[in-house]
N, C-alpha and C. Protein backbone atom coordinates (compact mmCIF):
# COMPACT_ATOMS: atom_id res chain seq x y z
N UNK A 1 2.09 -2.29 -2.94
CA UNK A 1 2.37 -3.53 -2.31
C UNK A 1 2.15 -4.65 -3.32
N UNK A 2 3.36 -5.35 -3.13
CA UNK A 2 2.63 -7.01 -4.15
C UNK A 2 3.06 -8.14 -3.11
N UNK A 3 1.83 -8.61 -3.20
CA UNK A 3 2.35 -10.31 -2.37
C UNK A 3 2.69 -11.00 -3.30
N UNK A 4 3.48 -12.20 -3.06
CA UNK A 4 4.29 -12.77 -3.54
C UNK A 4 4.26 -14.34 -2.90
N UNK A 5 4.07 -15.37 -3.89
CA UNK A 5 3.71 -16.87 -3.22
C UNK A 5 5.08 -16.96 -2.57
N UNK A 6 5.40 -17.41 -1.37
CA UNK A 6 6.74 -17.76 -1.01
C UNK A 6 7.46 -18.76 -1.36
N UNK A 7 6.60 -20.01 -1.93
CA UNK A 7 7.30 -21.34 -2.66
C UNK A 7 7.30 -20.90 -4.33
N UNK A 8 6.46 -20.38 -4.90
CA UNK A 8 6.57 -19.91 -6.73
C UNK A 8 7.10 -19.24 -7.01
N UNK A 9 7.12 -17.81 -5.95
CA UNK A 9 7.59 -16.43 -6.18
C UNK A 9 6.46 -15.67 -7.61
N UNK A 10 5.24 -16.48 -7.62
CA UNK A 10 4.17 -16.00 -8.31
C UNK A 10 3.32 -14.62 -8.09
N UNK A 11 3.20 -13.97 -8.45
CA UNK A 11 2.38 -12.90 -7.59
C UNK A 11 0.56 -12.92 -7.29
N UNK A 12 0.73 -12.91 -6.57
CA UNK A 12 -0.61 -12.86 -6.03
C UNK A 12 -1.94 -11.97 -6.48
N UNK A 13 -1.16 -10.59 -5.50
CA UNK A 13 -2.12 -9.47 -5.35
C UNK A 13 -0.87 -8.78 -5.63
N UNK A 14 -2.13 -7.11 -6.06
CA UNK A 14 -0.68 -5.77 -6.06
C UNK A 14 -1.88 -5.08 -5.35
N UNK A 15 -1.37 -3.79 -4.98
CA UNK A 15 -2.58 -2.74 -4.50
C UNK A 15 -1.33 -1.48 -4.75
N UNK A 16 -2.05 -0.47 -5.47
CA UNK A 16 -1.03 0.79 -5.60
C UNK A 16 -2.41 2.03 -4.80
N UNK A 17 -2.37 2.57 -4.04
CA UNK A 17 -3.12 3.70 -3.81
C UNK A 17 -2.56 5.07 -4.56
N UNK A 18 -3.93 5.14 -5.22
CA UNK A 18 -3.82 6.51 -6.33
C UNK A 18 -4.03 7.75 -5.86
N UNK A 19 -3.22 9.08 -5.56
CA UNK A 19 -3.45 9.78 -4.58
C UNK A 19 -3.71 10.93 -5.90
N UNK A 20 -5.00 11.66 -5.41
CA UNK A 20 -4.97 12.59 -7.30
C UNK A 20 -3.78 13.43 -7.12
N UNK A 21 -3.67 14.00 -8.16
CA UNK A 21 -2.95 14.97 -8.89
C UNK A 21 -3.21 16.56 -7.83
N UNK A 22 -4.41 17.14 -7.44
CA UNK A 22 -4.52 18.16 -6.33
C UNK A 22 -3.92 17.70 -4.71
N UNK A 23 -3.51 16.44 -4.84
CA UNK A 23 -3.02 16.56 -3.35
C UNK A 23 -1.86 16.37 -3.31
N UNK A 24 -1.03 17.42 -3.01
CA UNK A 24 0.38 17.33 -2.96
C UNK A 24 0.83 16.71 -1.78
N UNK A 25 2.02 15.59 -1.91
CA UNK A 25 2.73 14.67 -1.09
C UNK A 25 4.21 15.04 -1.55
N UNK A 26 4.40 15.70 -0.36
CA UNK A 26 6.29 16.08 -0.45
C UNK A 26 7.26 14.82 -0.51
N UNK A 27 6.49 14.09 0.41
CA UNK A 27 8.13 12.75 0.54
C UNK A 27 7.02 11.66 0.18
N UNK A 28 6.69 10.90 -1.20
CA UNK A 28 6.17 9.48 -1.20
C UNK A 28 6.98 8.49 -0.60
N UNK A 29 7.57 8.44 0.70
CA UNK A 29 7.98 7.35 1.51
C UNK A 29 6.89 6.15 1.82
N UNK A 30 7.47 5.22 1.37
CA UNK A 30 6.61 3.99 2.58
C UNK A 30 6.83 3.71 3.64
N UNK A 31 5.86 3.94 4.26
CA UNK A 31 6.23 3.31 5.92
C UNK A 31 6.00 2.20 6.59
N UNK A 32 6.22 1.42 5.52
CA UNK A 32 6.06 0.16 5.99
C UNK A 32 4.76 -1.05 5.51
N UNK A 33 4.46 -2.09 5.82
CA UNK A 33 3.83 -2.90 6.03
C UNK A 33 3.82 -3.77 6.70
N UNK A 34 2.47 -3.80 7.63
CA UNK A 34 2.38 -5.47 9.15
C UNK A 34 1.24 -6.17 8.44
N UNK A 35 1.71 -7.19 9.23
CA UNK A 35 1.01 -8.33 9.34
C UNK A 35 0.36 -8.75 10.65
N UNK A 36 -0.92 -8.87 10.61
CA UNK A 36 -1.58 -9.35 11.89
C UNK A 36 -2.69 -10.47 11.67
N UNK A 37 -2.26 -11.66 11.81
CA UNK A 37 -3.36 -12.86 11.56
C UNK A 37 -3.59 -12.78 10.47
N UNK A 38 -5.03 -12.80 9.57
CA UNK A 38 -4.83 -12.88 7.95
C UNK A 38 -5.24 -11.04 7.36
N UNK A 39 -4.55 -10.31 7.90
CA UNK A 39 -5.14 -8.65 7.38
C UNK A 39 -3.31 -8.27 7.33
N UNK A 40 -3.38 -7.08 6.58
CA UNK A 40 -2.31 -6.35 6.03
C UNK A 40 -2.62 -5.38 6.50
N UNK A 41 -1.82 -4.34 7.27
CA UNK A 41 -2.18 -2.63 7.69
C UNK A 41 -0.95 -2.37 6.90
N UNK A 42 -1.37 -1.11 6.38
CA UNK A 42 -0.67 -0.14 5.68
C UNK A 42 -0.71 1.64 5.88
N UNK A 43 0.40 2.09 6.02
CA UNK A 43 0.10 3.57 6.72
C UNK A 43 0.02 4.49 5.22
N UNK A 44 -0.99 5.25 4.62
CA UNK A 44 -1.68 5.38 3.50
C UNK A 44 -1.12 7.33 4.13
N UNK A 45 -1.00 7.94 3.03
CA UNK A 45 -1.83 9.66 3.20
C UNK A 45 -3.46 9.99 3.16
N UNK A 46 -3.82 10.35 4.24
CA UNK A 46 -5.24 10.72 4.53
C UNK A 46 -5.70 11.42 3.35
N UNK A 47 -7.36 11.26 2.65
CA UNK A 47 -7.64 11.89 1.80
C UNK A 47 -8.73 12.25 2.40
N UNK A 48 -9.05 13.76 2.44
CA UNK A 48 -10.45 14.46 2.80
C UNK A 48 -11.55 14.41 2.17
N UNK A 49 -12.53 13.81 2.36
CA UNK A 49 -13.74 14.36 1.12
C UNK A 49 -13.96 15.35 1.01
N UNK A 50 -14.25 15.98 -0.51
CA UNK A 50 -14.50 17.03 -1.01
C UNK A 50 -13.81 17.72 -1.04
């Protein structure tokens, strides 16, 4: 994800989630990003501890 100033087109923030190398992900699709008041949800692949 990168936000992006809407009047500069400056960037803000980025966030990349690093998923290791042992957890295999068949389709890296994004599914999206909301907005709710001032928070960002993002639908991530679950990582197990240990």
């Amino acid at each position: 994800m990168i936000a992006l100033g809407a009047r500069t087109g400056a960037e803000l923030w980025r966030c990349k989630k690093e998923v290791p190398a042992e957890r295999l992900q068949l389709r890296p699709t994004n599914r999206g990003v909301a907005l709710y008041g001032d928070k960002v949800y993002v639908v991530t692949v679950a990582l197990q501890p240990g």
